[in-house]
N, C-alpha and C. Protein backbone atom coordinates (compact mmCIF):
# COMPACT_ATOMS: atom_id res chain seq x y z
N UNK A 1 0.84 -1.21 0.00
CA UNK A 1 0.00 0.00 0.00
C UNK A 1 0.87 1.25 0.00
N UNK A 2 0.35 2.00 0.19
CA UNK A 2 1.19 3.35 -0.40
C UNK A 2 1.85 3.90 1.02
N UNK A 3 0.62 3.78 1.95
CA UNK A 3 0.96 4.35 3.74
C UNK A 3 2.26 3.52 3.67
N UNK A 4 2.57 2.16 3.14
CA UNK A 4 3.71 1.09 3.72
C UNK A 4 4.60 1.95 3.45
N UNK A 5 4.46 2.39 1.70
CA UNK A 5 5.76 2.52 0.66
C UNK A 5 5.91 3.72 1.69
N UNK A 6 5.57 4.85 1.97
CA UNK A 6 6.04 5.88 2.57
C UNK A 6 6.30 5.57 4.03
N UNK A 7 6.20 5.06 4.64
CA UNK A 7 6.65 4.62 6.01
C UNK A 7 7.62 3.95 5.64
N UNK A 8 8.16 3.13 4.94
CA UNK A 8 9.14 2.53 4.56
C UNK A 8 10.49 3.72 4.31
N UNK A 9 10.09 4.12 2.88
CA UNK A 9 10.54 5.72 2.47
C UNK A 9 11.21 6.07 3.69
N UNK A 10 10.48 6.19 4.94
CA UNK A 10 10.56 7.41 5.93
C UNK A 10 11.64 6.59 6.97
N UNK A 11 11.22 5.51 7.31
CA UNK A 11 11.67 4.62 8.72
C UNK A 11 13.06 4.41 8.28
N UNK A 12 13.19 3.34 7.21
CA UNK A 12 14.53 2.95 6.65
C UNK A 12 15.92 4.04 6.74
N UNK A 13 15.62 5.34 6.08
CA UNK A 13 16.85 6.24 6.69
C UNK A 13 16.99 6.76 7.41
N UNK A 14 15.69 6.78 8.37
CA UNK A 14 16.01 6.92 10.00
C UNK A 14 16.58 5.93 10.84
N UNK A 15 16.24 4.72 10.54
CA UNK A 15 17.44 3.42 11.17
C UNK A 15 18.44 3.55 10.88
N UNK A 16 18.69 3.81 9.47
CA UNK A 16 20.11 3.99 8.76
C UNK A 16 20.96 4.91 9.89
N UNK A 17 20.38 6.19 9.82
CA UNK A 17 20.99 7.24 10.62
C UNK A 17 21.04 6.73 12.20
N UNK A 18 20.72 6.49 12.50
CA UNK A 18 20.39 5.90 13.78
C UNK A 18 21.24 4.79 14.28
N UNK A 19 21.59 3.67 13.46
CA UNK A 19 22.83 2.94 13.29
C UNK A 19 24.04 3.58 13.14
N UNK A 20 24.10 4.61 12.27
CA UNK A 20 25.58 4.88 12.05
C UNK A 20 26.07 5.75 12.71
N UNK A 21 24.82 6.01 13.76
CA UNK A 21 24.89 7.44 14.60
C UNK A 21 25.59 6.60 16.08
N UNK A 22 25.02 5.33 16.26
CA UNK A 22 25.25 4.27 17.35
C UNK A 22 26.85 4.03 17.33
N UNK A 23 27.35 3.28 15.76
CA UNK A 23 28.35 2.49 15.94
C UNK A 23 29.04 2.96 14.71
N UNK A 24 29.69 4.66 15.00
CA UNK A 24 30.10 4.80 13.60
C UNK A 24 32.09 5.24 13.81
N UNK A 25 32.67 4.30 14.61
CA UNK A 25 34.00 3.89 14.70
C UNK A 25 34.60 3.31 13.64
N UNK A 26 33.94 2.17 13.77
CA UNK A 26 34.06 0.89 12.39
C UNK A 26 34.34 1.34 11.37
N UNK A 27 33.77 2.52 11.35
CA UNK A 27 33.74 3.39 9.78
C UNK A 27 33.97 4.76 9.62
N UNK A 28 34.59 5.23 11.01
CA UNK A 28 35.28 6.60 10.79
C UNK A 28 36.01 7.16 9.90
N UNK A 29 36.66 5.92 9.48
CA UNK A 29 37.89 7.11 8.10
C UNK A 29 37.28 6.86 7.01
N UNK A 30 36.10 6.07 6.83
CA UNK A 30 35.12 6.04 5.35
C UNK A 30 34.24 7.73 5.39
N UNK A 31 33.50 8.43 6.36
CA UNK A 31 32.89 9.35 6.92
C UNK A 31 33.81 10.42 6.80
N UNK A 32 35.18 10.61 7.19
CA UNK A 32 36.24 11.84 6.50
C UNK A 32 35.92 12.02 4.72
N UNK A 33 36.05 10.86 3.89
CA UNK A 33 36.18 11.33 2.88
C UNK A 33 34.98 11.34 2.05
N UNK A 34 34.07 10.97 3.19
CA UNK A 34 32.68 11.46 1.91
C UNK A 34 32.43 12.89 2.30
């Protein structure tokens, strides 16, 4: 349904951010050069 597709849309790069906001060591010198 469409409510999904946009909750999806919406949730997914808020976990994203939310993860990399948690555990973003692992991947500190990837984050300098973007």
């Amino acid at each position: 349904t469409l409510g999904g597709t946009v909750l999806t849309l919406v949730f997914l790069p808020a976990l994203y951010a939310l993860w990399f906001r948690i555990m973003p060591p692992a991947a500190g010198h990837r984050e300098e050069a973007a």
